[in-house]
N, C-alpha and C. Protein backbone atom coordinates (compact mmCIF):
# COMPACT_ATOMS: atom_id res chain seq x y z
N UNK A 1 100.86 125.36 123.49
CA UNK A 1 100.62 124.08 122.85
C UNK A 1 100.01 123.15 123.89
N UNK A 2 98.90 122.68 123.65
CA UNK A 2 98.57 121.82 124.17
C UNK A 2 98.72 120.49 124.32
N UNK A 3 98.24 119.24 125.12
CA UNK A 3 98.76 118.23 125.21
C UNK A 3 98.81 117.30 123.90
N UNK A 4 97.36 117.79 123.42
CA UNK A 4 97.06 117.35 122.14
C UNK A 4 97.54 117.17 120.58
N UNK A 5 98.00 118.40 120.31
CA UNK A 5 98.54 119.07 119.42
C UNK A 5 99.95 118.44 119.92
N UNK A 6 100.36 118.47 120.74
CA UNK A 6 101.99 117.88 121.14
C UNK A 6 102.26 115.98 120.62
N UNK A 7 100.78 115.80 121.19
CA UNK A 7 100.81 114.41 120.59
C UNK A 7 101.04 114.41 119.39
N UNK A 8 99.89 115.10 118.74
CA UNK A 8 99.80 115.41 117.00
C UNK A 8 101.59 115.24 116.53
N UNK A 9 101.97 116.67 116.99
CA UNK A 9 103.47 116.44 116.29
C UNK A 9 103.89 115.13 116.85
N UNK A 10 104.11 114.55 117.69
CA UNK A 10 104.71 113.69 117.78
C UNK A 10 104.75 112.61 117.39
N UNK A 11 103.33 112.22 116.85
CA UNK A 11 102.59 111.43 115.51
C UNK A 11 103.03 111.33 114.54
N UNK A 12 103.25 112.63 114.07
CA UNK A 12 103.91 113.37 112.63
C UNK A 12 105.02 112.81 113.27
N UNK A 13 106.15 113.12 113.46
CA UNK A 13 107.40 112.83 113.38
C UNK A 13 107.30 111.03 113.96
N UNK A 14 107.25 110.54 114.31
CA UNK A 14 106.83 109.06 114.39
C UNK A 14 106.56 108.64 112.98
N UNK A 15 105.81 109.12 112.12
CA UNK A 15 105.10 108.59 110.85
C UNK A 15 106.10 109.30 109.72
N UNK A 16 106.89 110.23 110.10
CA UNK A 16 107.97 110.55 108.73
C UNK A 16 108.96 109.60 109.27
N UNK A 17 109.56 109.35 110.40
CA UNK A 17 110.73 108.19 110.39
C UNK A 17 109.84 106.96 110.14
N UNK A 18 108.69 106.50 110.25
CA UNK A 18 108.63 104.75 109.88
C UNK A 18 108.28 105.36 108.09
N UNK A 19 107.57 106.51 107.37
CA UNK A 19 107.90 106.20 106.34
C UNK A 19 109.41 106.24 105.72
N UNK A 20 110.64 106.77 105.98
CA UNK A 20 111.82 107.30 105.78
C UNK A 20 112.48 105.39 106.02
N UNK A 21 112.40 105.21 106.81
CA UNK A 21 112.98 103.62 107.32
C UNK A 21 112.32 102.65 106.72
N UNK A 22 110.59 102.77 106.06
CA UNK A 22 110.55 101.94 105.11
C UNK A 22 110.93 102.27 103.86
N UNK A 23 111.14 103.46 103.16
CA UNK A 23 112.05 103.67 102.13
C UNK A 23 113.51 103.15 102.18
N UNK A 24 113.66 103.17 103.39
CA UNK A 24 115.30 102.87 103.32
C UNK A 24 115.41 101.20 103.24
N UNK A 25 114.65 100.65 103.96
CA UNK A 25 114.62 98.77 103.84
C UNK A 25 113.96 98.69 102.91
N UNK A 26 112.89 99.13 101.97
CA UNK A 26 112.29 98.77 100.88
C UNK A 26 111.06 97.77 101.14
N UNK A 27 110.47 98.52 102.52
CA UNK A 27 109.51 97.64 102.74
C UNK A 27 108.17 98.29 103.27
N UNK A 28 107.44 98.40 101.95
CA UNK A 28 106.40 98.99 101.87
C UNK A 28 105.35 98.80 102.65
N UNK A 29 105.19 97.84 103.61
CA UNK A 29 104.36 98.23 104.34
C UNK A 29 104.44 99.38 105.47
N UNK A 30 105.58 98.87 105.85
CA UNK A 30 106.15 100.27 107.37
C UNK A 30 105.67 101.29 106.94
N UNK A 31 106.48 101.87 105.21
CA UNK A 31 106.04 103.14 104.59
C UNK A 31 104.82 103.19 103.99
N UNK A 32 103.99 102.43 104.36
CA UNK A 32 102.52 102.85 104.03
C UNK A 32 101.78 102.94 105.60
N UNK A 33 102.62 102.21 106.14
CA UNK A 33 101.84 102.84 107.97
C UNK A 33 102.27 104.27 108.14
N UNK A 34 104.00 104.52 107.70
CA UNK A 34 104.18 106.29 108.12
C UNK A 34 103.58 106.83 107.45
N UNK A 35 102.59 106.56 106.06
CA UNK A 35 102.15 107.84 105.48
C UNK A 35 100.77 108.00 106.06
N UNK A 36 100.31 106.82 106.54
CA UNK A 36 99.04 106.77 107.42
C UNK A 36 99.19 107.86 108.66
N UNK A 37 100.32 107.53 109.09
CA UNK A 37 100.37 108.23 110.47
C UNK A 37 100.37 109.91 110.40
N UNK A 38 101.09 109.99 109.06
CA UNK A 38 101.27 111.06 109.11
C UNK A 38 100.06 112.01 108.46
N UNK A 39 99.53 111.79 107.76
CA UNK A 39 98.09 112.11 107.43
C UNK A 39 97.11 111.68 108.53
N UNK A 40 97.17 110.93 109.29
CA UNK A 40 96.21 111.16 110.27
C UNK A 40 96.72 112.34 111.51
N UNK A 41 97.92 112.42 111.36
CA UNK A 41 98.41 113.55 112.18
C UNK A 41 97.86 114.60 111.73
N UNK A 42 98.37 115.00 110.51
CA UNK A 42 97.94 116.65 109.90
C UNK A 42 95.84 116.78 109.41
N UNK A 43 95.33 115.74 109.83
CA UNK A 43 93.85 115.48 109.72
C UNK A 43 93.76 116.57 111.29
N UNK A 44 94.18 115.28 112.11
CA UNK A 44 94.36 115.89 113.63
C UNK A 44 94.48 117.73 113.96
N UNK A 45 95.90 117.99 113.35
CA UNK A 45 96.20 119.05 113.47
C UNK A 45 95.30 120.41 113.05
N UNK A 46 94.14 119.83 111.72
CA UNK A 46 93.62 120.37 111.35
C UNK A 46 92.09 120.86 112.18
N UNK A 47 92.31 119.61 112.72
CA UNK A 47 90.99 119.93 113.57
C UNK A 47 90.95 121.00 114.73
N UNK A 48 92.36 120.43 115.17
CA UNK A 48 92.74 121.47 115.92
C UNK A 48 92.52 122.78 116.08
N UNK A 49 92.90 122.99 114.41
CA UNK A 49 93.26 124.67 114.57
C UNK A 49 91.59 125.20 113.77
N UNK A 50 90.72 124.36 113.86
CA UNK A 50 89.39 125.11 113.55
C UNK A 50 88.40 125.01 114.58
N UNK A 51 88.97 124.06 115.65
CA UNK A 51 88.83 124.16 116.88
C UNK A 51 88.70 125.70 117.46
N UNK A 52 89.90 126.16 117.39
CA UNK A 52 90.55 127.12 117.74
C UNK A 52 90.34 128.57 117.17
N UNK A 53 89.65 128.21 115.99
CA UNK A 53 89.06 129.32 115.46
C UNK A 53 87.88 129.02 115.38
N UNK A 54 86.77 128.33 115.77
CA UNK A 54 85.75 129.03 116.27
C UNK A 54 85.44 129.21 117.70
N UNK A 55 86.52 128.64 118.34
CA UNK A 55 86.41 129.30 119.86
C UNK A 55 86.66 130.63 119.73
N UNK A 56 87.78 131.02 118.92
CA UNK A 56 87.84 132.45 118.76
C UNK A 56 86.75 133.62 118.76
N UNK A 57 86.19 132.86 117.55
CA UNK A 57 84.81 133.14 116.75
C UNK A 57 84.25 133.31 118.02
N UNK A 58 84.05 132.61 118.85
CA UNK A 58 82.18 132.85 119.41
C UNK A 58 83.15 133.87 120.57
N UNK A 59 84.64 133.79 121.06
CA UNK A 59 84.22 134.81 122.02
C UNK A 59 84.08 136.20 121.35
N UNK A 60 84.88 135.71 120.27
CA UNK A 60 84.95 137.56 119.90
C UNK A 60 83.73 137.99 119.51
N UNK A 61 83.28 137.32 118.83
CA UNK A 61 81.62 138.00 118.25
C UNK A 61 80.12 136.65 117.78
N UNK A 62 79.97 136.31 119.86
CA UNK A 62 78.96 135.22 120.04
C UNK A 62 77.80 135.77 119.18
N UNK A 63 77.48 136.74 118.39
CA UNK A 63 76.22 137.25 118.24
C UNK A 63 75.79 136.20 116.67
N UNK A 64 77.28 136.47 115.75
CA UNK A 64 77.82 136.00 114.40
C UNK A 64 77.77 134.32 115.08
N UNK A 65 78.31 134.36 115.79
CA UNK A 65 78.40 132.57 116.01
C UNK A 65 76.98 131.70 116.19
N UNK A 66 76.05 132.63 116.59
CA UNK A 66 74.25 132.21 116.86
C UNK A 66 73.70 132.13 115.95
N UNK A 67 73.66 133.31 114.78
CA UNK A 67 73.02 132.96 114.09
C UNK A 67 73.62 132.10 113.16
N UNK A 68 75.17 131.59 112.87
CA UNK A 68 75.83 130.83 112.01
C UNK A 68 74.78 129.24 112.36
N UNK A 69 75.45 129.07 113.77
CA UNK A 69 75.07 127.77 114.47
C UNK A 69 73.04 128.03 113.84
N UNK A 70 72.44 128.78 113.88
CA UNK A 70 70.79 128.80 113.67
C UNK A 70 70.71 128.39 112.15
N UNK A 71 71.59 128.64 111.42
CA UNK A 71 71.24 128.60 110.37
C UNK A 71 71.72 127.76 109.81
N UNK A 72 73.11 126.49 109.97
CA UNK A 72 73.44 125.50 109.60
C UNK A 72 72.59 124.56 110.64
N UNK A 73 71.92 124.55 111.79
CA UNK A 73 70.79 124.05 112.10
C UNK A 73 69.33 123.85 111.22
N UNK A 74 69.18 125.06 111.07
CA UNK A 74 68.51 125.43 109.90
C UNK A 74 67.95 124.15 108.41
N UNK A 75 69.27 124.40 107.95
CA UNK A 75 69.61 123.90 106.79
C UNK A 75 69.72 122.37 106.92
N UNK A 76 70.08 121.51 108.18
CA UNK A 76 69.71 120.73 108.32
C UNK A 76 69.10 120.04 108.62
N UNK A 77 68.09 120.64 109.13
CA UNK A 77 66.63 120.13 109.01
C UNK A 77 65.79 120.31 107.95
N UNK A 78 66.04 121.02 107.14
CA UNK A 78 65.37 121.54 105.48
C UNK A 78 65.96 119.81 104.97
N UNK A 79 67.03 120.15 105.17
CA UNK A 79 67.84 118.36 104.08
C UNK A 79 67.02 117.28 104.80
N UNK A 80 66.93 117.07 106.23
CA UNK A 80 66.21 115.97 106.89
C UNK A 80 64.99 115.84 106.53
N UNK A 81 64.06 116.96 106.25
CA UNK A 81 62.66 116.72 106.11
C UNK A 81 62.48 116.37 104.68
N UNK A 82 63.45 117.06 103.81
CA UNK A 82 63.73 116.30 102.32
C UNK A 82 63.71 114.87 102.21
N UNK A 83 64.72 114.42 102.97
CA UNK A 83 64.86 112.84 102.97
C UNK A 83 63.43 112.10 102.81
């Protein structure tokens, strides 16, 4: 686990107790900051782990990762010259 991902959880659990404690005082703003927090955590987390799978990706098979990267290059320059 990295430093990152450690933050992440720790985000997450930060953002389920301020939403849990604004349920409990009945004061909807706190619990609209923990649900913030906590969805920006698992946004986070998400990035993370596709991070992580295409690092995978290119070591295991850089060949698949070239032409992926060539061809969503590709495609966005087809949309740009559209514009």
């Amino acid at each position: 686990m990295t430093d990152g991902q450690f933050e992440t959880k720790l985000e997450e659990g930060v953002g389920r107790l301020q939403d849990g404690l604004g349920g409990l005082l009945g004061d909807p703003a706190l619990q609209a900051k923990g649900k913030g927090r906590v969805l920006c955590a698992k946004a986070r987390s998400a990035c993370f782990v596709a991070g992580d799978a295409v690092r995978d990706l290119t070591v295991d098979q850089p060949l698949v990762a070239v032409v992926t990267a060539g061809l969503a290059g590709f495609a966005l320059a087809m949309a740009w010259v559209r514009r």
